[in-house]
PDB file of N, CA and C in Angstrom:
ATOM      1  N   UNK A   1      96.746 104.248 114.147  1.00  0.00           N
ATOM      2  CA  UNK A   1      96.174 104.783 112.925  1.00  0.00           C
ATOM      3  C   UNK A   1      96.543 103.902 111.748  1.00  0.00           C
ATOM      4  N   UNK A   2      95.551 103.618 111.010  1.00  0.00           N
ATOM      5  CA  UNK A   2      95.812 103.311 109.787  1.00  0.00           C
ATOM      6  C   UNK A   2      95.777 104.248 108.571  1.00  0.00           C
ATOM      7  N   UNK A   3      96.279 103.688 106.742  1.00  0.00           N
ATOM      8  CA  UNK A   3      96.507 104.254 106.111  1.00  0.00           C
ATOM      9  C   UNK A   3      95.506 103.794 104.849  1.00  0.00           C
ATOM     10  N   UNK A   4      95.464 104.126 103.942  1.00  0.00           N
ATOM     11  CA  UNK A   4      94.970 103.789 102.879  1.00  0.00           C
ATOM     12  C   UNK A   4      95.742 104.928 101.732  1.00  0.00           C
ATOM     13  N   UNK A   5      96.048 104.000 100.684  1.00  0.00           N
ATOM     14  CA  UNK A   5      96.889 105.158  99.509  1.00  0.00           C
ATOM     15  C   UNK A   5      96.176 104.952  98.316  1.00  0.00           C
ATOM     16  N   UNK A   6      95.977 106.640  97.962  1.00  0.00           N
ATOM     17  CA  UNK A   6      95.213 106.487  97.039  1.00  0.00           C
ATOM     18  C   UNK A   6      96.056 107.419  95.865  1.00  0.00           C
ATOM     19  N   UNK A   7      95.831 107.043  94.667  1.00  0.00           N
ATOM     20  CA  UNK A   7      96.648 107.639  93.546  1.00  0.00           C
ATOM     21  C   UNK A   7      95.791 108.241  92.390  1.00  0.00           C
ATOM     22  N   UNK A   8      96.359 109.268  91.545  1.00  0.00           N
ATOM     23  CA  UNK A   8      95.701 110.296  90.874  1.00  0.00           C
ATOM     24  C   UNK A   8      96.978 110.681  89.217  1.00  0.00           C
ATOM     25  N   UNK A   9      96.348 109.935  88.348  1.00  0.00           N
ATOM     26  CA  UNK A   9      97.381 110.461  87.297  1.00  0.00           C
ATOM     27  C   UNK A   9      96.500 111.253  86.866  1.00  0.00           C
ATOM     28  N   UNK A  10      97.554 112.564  86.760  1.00  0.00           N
ATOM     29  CA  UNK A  10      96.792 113.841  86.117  1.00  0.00           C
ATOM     30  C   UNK A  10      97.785 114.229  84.723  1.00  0.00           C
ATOM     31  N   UNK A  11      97.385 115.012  84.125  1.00  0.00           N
ATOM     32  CA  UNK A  11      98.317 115.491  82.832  1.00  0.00           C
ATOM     33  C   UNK A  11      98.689 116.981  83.103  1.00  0.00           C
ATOM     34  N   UNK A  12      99.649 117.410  83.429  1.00  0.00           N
ATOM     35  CA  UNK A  12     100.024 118.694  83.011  1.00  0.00           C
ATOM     36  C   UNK A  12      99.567 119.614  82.054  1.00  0.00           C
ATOM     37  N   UNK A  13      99.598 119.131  81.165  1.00  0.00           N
ATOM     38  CA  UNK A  13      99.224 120.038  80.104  1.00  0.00           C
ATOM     39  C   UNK A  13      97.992 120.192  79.881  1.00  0.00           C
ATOM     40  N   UNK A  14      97.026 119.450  80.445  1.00  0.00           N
ATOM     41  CA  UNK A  14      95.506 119.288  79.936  1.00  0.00           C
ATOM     42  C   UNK A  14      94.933 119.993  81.398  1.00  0.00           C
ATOM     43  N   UNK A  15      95.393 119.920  82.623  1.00  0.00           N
ATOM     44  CA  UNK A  15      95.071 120.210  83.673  1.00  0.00           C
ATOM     45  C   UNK A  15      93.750 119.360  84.036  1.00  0.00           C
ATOM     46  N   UNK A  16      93.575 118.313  84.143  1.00  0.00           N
ATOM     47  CA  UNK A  16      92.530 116.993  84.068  1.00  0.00           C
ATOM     48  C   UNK A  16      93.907 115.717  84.701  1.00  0.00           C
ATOM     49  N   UNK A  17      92.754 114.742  85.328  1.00  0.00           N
ATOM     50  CA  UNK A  17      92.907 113.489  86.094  1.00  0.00           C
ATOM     51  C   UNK A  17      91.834 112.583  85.616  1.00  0.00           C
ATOM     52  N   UNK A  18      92.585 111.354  85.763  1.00  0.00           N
ATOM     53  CA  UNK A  18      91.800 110.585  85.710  1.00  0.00           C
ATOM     54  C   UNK A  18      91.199 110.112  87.280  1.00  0.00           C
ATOM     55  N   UNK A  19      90.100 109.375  87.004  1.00  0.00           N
ATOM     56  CA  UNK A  19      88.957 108.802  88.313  1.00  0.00           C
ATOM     57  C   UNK A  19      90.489 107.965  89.121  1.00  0.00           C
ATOM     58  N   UNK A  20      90.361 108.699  90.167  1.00  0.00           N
ATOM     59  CA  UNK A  20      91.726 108.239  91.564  1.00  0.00           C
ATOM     60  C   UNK A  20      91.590 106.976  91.727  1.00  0.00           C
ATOM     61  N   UNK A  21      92.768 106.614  92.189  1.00  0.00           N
ATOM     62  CA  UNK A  21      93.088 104.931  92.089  1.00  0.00           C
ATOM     63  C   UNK A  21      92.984 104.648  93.617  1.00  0.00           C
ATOM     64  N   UNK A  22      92.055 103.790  94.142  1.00  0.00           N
ATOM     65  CA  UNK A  22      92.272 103.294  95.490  1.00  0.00           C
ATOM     66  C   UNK A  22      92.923 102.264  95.458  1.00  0.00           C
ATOM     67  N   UNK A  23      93.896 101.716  96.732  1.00  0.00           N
ATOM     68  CA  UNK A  23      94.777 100.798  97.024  1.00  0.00           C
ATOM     69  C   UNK A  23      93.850 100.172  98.603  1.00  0.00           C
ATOM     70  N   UNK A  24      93.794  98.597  97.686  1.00  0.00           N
ATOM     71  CA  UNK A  24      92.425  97.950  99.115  1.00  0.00           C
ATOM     72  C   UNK A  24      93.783  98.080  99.953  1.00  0.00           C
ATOM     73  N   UNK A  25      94.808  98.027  99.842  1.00  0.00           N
ATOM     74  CA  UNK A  25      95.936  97.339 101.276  1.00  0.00           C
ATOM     75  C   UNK A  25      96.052  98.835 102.130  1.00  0.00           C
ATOM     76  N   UNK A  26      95.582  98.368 103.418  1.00  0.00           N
ATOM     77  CA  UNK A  26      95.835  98.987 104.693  1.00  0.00           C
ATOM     78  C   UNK A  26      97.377  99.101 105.070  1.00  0.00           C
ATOM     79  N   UNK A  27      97.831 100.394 105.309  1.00  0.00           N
ATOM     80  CA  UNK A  27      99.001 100.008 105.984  1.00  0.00           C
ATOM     81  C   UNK A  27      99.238 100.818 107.316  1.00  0.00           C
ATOM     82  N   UNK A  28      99.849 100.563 108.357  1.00  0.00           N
ATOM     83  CA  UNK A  28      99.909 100.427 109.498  1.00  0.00           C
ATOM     84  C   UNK A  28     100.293 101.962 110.078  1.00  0.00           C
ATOM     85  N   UNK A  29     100.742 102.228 109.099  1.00  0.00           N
ATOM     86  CA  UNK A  29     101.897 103.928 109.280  1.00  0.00           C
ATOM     87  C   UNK A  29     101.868 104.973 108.421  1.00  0.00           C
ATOM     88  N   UNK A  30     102.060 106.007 108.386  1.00  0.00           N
ATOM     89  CA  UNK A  30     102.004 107.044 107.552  1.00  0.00           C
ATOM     90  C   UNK A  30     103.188 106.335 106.441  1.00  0.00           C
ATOM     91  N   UNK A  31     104.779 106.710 107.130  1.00  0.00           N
ATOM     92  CA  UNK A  31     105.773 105.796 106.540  1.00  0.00           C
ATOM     93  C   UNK A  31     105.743 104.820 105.384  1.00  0.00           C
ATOM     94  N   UNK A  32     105.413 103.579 105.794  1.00  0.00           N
ATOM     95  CA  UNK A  32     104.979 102.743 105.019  1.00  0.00           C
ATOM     96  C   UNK A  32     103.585 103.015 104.091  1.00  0.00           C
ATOM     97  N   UNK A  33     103.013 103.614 104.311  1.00  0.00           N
ATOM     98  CA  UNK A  33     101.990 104.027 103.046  1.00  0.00           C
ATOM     99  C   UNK A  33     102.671 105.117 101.774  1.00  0.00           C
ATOM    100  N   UNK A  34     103.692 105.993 102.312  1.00  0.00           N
ATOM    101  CA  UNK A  34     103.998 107.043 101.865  1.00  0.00           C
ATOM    102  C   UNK A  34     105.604 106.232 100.994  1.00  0.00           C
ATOM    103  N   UNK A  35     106.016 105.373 101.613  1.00  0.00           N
ATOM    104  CA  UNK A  35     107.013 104.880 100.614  1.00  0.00           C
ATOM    105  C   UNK A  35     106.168 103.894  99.581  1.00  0.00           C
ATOM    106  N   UNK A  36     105.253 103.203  99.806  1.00  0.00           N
ATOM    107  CA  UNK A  36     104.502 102.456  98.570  1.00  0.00           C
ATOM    108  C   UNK A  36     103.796 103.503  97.832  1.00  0.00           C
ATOM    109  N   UNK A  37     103.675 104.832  97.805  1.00  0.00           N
ATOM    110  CA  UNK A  37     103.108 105.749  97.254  1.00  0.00           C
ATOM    111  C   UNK A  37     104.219 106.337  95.889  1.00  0.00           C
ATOM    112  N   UNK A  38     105.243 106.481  96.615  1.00  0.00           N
ATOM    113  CA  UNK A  38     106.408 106.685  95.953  1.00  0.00           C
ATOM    114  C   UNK A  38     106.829 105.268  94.826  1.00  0.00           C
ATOM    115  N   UNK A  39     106.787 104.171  95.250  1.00  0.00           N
ATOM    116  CA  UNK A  39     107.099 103.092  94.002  1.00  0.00           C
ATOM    117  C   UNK A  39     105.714 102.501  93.299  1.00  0.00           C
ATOM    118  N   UNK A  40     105.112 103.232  93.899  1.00  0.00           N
ATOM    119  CA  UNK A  40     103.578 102.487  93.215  1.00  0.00           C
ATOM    120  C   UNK A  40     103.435 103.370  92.312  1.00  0.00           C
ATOM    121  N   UNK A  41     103.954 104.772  91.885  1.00  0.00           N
ATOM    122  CA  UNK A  41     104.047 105.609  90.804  1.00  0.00           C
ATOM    123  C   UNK A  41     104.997 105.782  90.000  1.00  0.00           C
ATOM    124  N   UNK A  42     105.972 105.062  90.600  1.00  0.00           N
ATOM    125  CA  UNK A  42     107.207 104.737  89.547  1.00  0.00           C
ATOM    126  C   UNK A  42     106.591 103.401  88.856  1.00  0.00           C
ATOM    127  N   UNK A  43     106.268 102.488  89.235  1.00  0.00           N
ATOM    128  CA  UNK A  43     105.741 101.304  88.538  1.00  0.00           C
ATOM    129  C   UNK A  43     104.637 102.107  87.661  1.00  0.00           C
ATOM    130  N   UNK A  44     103.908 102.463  88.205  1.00  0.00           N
ATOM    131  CA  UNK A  44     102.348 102.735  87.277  1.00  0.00           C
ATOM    132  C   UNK A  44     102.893 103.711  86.104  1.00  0.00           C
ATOM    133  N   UNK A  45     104.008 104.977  86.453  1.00  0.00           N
ATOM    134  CA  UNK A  45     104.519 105.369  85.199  1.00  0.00           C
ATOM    135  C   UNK A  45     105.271 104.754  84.212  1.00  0.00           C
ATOM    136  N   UNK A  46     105.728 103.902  84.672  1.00  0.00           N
ATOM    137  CA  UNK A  46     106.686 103.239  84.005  1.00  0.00           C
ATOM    138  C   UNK A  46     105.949 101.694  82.914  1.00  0.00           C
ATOM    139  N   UNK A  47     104.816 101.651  83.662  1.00  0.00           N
ATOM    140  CA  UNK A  47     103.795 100.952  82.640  1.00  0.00           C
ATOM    141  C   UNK A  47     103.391 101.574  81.469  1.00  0.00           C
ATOM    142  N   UNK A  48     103.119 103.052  81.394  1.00  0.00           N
ATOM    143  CA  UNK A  48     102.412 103.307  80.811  1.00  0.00           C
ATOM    144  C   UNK A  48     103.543 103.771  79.381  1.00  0.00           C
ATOM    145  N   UNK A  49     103.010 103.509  78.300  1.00  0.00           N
ATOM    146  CA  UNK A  49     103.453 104.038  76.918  1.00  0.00           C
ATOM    147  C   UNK A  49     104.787 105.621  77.372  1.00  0.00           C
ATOM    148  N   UNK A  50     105.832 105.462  76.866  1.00  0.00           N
ATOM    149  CA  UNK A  50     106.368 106.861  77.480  1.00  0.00           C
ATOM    150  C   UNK A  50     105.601 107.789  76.784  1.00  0.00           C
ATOM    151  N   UNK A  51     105.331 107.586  75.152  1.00  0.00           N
ATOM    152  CA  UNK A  51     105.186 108.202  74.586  1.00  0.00           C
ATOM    153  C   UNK A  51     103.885 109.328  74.897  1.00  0.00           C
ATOM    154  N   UNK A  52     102.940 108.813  75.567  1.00  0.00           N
ATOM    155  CA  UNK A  52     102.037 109.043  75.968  1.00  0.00           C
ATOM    156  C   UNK A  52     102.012 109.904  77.226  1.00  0.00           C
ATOM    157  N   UNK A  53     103.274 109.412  77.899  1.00  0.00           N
ATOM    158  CA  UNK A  53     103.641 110.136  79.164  1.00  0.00           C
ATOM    159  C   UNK A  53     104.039 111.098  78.722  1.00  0.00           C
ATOM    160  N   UNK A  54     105.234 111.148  78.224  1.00  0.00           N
ATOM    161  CA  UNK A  54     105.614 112.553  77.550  1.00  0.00           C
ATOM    162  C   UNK A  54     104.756 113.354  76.853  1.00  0.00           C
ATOM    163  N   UNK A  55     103.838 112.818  75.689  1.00  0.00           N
ATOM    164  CA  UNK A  55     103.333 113.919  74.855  1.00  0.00           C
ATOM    165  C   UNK A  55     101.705 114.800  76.160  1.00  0.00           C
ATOM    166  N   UNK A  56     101.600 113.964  76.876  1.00  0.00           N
ATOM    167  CA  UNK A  56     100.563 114.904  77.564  1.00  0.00           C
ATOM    168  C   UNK A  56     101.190 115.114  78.855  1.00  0.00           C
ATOM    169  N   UNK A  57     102.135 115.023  79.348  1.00  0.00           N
ATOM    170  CA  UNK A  57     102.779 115.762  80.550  1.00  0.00           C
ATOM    171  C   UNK A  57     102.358 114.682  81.710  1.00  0.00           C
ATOM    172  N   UNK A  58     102.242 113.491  81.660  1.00  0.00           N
ATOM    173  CA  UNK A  58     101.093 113.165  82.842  1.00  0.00           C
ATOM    174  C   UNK A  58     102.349 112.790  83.799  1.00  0.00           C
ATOM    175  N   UNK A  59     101.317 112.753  85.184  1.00  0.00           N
ATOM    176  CA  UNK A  59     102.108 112.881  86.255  1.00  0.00           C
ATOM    177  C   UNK A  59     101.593 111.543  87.722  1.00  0.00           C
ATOM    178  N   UNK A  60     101.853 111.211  88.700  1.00  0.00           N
ATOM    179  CA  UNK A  60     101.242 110.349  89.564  1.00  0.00           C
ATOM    180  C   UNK A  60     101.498 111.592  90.455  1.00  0.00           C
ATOM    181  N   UNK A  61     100.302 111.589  91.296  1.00  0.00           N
ATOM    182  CA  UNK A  61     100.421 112.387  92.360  1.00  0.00           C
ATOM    183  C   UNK A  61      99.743 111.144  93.359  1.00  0.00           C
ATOM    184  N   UNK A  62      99.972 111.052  94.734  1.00  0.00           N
ATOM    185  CA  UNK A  62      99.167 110.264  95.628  1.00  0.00           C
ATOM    186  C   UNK A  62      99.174 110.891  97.013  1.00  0.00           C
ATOM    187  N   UNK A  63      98.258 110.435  97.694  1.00  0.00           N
ATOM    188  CA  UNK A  63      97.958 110.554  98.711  1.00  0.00           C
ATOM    189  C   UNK A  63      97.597 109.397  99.980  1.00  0.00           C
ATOM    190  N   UNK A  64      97.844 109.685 101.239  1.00  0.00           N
ATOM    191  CA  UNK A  64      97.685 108.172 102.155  1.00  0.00           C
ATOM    192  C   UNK A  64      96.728 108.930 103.363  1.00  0.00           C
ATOM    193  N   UNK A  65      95.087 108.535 102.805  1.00  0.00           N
ATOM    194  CA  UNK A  65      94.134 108.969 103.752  1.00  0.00           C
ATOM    195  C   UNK A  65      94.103 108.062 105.191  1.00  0.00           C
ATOM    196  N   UNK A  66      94.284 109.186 106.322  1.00  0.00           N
ATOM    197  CA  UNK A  66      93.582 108.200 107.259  1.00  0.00           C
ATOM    198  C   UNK A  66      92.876 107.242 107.232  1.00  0.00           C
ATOM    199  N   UNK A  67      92.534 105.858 107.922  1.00  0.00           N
ATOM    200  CA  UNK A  67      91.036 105.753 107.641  1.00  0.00           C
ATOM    201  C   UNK A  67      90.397 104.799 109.303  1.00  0.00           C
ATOM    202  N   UNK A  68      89.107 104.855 109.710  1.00  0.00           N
ATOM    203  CA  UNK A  68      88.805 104.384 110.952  1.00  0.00           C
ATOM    204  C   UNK A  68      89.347 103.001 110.724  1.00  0.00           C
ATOM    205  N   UNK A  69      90.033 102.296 112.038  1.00  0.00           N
ATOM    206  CA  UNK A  69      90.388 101.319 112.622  1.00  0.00           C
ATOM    207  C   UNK A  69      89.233 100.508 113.086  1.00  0.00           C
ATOM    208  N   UNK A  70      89.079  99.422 112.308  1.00  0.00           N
ATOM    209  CA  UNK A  70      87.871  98.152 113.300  1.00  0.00           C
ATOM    210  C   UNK A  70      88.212  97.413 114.125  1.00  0.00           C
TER     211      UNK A  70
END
């Protein structure tokens, strides 16, 4: 099985997301998709303005869809 991780910053307070982030890189394992899920939202929060983070609550949520093997 392969993986594909896809990511979703939403805001708490507004209860709204923005259009989900696909990641082209395949990865091999649940595992390994699910730990780049975890630092790929520490990076992407950590890009963004805090101020901005803080004043609207926003959050990374992700997910690592199956996807068919060629």
């Amino acid at each position: 099985m392969k993986f594909m991780l896809i990511l979703n910053i939403c805001s708490v307070l507004h209860l709204n997301c923005l259009p989900k982030i696909h990641d082209n890189f395949v990865f091999n394992s649940w595992s390994e998709c699910a730990n780049a899920g975890y630092l790929r939202a520490i990076r992407v929060t950590n890009s963004m303005d805090s101020l901005m983070v803080n004043s609207n609550k926003l959050v990374v949520y992700f997910e690592c869809v199956e996807i068919e093997e060629s």
